[in-house]
PDB file of N, CA and C in Angstrom:
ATOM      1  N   UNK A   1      24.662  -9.776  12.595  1.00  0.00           N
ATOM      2  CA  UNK A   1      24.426  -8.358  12.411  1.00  0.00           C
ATOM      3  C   UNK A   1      23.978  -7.764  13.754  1.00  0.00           C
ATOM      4  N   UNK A   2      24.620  -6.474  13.931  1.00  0.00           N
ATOM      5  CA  UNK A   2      23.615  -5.982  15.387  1.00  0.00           C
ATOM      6  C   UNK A   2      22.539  -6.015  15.328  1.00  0.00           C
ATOM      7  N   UNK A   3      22.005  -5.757  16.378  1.00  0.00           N
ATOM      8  CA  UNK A   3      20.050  -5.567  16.516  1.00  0.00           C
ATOM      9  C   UNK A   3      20.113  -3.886  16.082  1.00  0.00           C
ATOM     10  N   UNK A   4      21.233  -3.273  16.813  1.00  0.00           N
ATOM     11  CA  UNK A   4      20.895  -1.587  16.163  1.00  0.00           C
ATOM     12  C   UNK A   4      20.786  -1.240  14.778  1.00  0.00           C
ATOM     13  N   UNK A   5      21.677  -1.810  14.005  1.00  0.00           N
ATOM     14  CA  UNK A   5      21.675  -2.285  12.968  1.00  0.00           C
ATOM     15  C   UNK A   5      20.040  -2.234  11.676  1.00  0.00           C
ATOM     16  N   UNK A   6      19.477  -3.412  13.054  1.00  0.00           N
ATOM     17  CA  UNK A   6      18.614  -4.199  12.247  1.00  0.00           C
ATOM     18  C   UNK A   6      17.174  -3.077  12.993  1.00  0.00           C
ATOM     19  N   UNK A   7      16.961  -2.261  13.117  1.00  0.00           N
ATOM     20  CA  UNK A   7      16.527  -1.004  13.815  1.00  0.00           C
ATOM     21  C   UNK A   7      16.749  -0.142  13.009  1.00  0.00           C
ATOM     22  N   UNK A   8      18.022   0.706  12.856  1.00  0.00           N
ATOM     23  CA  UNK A   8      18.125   1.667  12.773  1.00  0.00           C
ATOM     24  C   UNK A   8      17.590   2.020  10.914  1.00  0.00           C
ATOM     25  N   UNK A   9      19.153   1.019  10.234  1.00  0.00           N
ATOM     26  CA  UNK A   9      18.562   1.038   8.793  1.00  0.00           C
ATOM     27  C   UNK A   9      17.203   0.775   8.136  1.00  0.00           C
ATOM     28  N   UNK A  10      16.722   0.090   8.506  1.00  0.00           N
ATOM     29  CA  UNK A  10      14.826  -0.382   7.448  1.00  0.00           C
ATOM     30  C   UNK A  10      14.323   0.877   7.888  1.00  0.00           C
ATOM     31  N   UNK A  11      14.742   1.174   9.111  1.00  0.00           N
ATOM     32  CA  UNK A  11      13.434   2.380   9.782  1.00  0.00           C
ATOM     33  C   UNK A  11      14.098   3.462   9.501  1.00  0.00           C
ATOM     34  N   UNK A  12      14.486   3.945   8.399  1.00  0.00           N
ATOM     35  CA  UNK A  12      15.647   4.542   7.897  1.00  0.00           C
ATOM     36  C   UNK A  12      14.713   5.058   6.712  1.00  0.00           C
ATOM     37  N   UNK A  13      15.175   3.805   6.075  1.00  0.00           N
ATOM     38  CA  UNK A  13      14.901   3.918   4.973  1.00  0.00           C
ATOM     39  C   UNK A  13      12.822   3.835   4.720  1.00  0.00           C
ATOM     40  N   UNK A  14      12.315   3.437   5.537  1.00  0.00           N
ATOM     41  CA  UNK A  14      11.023   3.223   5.413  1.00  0.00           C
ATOM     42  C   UNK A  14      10.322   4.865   6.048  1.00  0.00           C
ATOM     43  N   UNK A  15      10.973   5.349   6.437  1.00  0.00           N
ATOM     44  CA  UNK A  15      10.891   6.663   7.183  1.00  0.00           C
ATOM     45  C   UNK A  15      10.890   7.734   5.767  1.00  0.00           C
ATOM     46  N   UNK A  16      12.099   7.295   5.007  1.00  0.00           N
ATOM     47  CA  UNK A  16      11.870   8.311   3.946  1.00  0.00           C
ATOM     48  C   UNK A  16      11.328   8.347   2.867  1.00  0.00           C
ATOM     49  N   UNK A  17      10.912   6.995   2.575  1.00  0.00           N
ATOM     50  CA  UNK A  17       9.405   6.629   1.598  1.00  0.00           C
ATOM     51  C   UNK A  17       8.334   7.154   2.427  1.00  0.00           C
ATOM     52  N   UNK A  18       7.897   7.598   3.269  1.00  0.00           N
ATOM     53  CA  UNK A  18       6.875   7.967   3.719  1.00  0.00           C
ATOM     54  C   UNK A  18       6.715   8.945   3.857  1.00  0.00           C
ATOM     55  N   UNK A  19       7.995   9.663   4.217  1.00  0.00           N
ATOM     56  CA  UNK A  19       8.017  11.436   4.239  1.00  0.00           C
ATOM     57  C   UNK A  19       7.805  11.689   2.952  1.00  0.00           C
ATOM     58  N   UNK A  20       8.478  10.830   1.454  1.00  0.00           N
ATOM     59  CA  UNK A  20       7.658  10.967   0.391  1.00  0.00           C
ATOM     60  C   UNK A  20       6.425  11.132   0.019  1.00  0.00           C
ATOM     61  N   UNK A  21       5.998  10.390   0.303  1.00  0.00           N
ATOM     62  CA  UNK A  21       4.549  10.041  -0.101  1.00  0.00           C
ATOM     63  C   UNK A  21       3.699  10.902   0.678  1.00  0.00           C
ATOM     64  N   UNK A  22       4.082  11.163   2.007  1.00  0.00           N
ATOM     65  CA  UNK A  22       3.506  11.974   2.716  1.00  0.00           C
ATOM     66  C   UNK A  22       2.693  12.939   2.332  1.00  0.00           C
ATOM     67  N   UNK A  23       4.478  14.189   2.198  1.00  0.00           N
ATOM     68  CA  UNK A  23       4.671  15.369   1.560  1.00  0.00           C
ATOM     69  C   UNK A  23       3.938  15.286   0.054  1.00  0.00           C
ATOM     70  N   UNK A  24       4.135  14.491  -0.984  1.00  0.00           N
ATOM     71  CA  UNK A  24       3.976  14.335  -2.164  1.00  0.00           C
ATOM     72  C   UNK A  24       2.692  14.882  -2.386  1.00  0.00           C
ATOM     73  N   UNK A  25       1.307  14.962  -1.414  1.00  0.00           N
ATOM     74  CA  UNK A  25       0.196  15.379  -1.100  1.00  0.00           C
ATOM     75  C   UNK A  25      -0.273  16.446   0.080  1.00  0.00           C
ATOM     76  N   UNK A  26       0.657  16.241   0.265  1.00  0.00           N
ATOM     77  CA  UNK A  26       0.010  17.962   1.937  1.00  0.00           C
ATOM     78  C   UNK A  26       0.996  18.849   1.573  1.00  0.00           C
ATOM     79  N   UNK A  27       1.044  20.011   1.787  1.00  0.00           N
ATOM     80  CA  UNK A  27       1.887  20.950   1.431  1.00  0.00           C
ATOM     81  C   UNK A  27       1.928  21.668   3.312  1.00  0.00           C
ATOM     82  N   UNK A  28       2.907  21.254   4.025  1.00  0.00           N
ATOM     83  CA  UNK A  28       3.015  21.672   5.121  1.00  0.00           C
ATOM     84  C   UNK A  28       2.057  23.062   5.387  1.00  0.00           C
ATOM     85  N   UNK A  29       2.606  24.408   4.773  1.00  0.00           N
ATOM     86  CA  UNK A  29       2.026  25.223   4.836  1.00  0.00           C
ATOM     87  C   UNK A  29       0.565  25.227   4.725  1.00  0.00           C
ATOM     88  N   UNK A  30      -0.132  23.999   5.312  1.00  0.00           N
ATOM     89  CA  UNK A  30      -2.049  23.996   5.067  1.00  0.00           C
ATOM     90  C   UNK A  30      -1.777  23.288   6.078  1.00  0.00           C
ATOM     91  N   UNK A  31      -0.818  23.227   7.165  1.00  0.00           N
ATOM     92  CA  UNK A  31      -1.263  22.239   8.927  1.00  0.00           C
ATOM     93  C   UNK A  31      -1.647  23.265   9.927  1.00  0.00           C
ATOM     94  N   UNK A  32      -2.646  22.684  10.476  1.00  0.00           N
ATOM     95  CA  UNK A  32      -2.937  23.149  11.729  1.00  0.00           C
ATOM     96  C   UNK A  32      -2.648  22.896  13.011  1.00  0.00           C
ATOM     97  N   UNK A  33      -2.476  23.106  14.249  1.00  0.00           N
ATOM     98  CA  UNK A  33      -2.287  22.338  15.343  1.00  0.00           C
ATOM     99  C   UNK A  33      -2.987  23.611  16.336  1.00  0.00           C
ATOM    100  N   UNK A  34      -4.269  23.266  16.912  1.00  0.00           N
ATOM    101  CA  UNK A  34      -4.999  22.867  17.985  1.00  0.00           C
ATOM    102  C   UNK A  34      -5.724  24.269  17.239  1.00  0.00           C
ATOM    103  N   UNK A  35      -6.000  24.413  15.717  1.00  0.00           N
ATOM    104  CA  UNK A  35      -6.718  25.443  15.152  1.00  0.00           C
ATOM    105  C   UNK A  35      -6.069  26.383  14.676  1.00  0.00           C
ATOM    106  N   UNK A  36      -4.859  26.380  15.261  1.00  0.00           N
ATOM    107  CA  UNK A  36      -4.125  27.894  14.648  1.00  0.00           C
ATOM    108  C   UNK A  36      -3.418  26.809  13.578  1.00  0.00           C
ATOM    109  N   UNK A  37      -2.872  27.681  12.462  1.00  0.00           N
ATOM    110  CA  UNK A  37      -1.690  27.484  11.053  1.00  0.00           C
ATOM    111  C   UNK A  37      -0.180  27.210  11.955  1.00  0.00           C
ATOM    112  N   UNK A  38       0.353  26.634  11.643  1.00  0.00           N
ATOM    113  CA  UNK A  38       1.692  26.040  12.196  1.00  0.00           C
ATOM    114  C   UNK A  38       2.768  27.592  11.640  1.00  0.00           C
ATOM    115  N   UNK A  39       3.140  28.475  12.682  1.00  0.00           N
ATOM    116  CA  UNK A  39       4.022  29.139  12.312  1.00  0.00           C
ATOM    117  C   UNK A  39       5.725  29.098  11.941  1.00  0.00           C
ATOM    118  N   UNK A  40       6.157  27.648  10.999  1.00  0.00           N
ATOM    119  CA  UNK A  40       7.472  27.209  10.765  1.00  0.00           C
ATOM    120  C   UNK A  40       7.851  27.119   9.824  1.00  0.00           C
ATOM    121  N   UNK A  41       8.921  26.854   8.980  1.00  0.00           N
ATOM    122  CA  UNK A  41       9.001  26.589   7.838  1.00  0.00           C
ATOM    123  C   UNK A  41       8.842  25.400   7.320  1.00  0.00           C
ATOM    124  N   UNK A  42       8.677  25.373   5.609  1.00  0.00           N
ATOM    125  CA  UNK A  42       8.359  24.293   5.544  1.00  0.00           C
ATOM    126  C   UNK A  42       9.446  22.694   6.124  1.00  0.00           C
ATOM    127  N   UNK A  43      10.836  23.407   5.720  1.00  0.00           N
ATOM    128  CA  UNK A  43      11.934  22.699   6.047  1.00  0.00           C
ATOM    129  C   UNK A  43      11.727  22.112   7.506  1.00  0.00           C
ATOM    130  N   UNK A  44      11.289  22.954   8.369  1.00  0.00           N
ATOM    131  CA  UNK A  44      11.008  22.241   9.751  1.00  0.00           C
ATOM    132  C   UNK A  44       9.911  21.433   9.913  1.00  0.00           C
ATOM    133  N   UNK A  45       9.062  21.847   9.559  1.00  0.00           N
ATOM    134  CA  UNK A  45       8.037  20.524   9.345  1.00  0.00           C
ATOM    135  C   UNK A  45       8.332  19.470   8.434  1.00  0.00           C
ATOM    136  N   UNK A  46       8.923  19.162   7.736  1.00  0.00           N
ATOM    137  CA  UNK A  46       9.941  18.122   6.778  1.00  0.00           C
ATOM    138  C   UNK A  46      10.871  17.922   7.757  1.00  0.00           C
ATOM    139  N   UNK A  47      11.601  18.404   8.434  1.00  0.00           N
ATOM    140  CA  UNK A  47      12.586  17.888   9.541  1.00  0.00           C
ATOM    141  C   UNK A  47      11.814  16.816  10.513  1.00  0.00           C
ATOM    142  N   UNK A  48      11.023  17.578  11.552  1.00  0.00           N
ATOM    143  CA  UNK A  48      10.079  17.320  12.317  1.00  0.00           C
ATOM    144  C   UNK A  48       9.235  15.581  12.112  1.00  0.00           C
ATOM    145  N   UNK A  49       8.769  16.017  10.979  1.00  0.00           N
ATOM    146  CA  UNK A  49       7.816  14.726  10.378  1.00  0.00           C
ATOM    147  C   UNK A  49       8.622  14.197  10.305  1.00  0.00           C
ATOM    148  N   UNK A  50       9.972  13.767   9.581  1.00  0.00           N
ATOM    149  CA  UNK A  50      10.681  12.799   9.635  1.00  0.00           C
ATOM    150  C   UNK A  50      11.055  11.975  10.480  1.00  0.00           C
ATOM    151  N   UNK A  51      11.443  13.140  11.818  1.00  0.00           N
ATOM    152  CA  UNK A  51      12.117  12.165  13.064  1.00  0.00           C
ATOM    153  C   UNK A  51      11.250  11.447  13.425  1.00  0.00           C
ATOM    154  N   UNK A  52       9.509  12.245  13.390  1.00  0.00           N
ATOM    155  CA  UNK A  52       8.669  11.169  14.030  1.00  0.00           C
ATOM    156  C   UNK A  52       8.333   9.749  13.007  1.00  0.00           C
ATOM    157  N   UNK A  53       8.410  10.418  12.174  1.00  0.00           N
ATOM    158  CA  UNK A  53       8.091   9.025  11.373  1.00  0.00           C
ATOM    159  C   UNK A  53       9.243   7.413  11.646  1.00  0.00           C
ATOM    160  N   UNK A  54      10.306   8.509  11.696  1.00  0.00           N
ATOM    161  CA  UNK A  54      11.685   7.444  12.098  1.00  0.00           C
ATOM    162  C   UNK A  54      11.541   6.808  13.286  1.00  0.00           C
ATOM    163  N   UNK A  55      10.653   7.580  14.515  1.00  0.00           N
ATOM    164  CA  UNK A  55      10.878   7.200  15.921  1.00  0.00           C
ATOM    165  C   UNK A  55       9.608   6.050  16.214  1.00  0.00           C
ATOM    166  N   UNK A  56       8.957   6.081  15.259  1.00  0.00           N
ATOM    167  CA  UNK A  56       7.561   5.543  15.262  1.00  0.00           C
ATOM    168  C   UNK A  56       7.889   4.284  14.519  1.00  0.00           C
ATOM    169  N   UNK A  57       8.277   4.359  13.167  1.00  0.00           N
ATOM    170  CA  UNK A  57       8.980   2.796  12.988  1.00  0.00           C
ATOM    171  C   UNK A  57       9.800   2.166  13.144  1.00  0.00           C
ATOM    172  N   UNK A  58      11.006   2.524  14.123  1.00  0.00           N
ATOM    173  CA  UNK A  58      11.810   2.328  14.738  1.00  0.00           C
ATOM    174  C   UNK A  58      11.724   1.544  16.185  1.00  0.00           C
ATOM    175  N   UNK A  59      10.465   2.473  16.727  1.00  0.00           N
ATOM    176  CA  UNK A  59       9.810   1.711  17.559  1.00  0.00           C
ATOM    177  C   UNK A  59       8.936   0.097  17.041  1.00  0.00           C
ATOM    178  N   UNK A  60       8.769   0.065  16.150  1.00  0.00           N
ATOM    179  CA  UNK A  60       7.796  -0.603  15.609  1.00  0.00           C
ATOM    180  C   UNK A  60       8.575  -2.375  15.117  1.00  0.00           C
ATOM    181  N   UNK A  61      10.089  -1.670  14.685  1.00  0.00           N
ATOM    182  CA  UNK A  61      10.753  -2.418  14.223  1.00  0.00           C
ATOM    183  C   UNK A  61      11.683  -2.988  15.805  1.00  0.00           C
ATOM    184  N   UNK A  62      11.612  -2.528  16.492  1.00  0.00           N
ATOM    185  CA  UNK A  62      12.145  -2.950  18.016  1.00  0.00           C
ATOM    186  C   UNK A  62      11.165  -3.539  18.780  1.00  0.00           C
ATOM    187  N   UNK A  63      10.106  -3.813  18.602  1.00  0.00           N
ATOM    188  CA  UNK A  63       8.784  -4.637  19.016  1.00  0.00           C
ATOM    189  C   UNK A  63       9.239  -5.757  18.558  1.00  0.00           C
ATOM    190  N   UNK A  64       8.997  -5.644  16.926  1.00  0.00           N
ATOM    191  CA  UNK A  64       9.026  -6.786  16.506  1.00  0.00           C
ATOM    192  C   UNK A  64      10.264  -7.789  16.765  1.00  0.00           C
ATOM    193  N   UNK A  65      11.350  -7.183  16.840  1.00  0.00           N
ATOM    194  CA  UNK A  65      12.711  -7.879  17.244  1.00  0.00           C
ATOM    195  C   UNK A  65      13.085  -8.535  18.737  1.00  0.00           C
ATOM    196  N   UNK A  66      12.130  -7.593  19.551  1.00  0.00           N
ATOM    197  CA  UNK A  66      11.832  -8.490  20.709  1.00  0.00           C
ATOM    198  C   UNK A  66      10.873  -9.729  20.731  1.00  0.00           C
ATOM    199  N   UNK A  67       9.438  -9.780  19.786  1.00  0.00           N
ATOM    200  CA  UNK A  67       9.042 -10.849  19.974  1.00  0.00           C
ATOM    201  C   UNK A  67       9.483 -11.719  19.308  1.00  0.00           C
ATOM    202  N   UNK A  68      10.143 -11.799  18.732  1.00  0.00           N
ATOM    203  CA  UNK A  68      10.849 -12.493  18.157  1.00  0.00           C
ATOM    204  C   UNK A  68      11.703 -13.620  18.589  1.00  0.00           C
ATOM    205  N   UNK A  69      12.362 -13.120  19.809  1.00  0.00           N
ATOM    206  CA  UNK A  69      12.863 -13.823  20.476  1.00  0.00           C
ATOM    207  C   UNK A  69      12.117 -15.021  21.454  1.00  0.00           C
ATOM    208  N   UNK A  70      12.737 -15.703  21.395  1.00  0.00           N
ATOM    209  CA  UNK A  70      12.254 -17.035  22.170  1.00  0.00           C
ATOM    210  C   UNK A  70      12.125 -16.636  23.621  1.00  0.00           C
ATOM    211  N   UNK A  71      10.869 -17.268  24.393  1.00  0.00           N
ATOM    212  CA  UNK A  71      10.557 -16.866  25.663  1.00  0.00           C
ATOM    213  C   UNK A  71      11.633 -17.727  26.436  1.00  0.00           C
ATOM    214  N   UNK A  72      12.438 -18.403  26.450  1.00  0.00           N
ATOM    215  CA  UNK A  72      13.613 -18.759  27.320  1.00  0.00           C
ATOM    216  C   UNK A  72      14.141 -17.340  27.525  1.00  0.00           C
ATOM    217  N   UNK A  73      14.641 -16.702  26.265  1.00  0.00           N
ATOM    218  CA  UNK A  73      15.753 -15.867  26.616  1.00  0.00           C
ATOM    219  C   UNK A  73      15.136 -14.776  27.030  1.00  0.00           C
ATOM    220  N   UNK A  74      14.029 -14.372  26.559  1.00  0.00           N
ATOM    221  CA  UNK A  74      13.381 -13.179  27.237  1.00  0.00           C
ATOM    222  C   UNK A  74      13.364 -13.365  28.777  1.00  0.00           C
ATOM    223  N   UNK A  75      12.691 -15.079  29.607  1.00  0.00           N
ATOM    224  CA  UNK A  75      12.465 -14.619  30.598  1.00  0.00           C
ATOM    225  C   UNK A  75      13.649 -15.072  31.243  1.00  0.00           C
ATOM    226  N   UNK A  76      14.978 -15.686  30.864  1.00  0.00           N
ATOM    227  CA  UNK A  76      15.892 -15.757  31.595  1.00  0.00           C
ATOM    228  C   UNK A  76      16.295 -14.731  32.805  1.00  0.00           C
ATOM    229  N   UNK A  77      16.601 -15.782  33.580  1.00  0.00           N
ATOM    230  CA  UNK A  77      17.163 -14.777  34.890  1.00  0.00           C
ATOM    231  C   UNK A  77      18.843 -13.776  34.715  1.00  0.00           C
ATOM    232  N   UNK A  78      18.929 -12.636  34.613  1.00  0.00           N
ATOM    233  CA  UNK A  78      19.478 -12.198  34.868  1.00  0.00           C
ATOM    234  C   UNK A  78      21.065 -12.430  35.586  1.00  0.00           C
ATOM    235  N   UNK A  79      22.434 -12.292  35.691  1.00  0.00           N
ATOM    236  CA  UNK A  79      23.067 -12.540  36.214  1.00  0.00           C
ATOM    237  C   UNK A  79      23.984 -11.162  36.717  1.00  0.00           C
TER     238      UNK A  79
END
């Protein structure tokens, strides 16, 4: 299977159980950022939150797939 693959989908799908659960309890329209009310819709903050949530376990899931790997191949020399 690719590694993008093995990245992209879980953190996919784990991205949108969370924007669930998230949302399921905050109602965008009650965020603040640096004191003022967030002037967007809710749809954009549901956009927004998502990507980060995606980019954050995505990242998370590309950690893990690197350590994963055996330190031969990590520190192999280059050709």
């Amino acid at each position: 299977m690719r590694p993008s693959l093995l990245l992209i989908w879980p953190s996919f799908l784990v991205a949108c159980v969370l924007e669930m659960l998230v949302f399921a309890v905050l109602d965008p329209h009650s965020l603040h950022w640096l004191g003022h009310p967030l002037e967007i819709s809710r749809q954009a903050v549901y956009t927004l939150a998502f990507f980060v949530f995606w980019g954050a376990i995505m990242t998370a899931c590309g950690l893990t797939l690197f350590l994963l790997k055996p330190a031969a191949e990590v520190n192999a020399p280059r050709d």
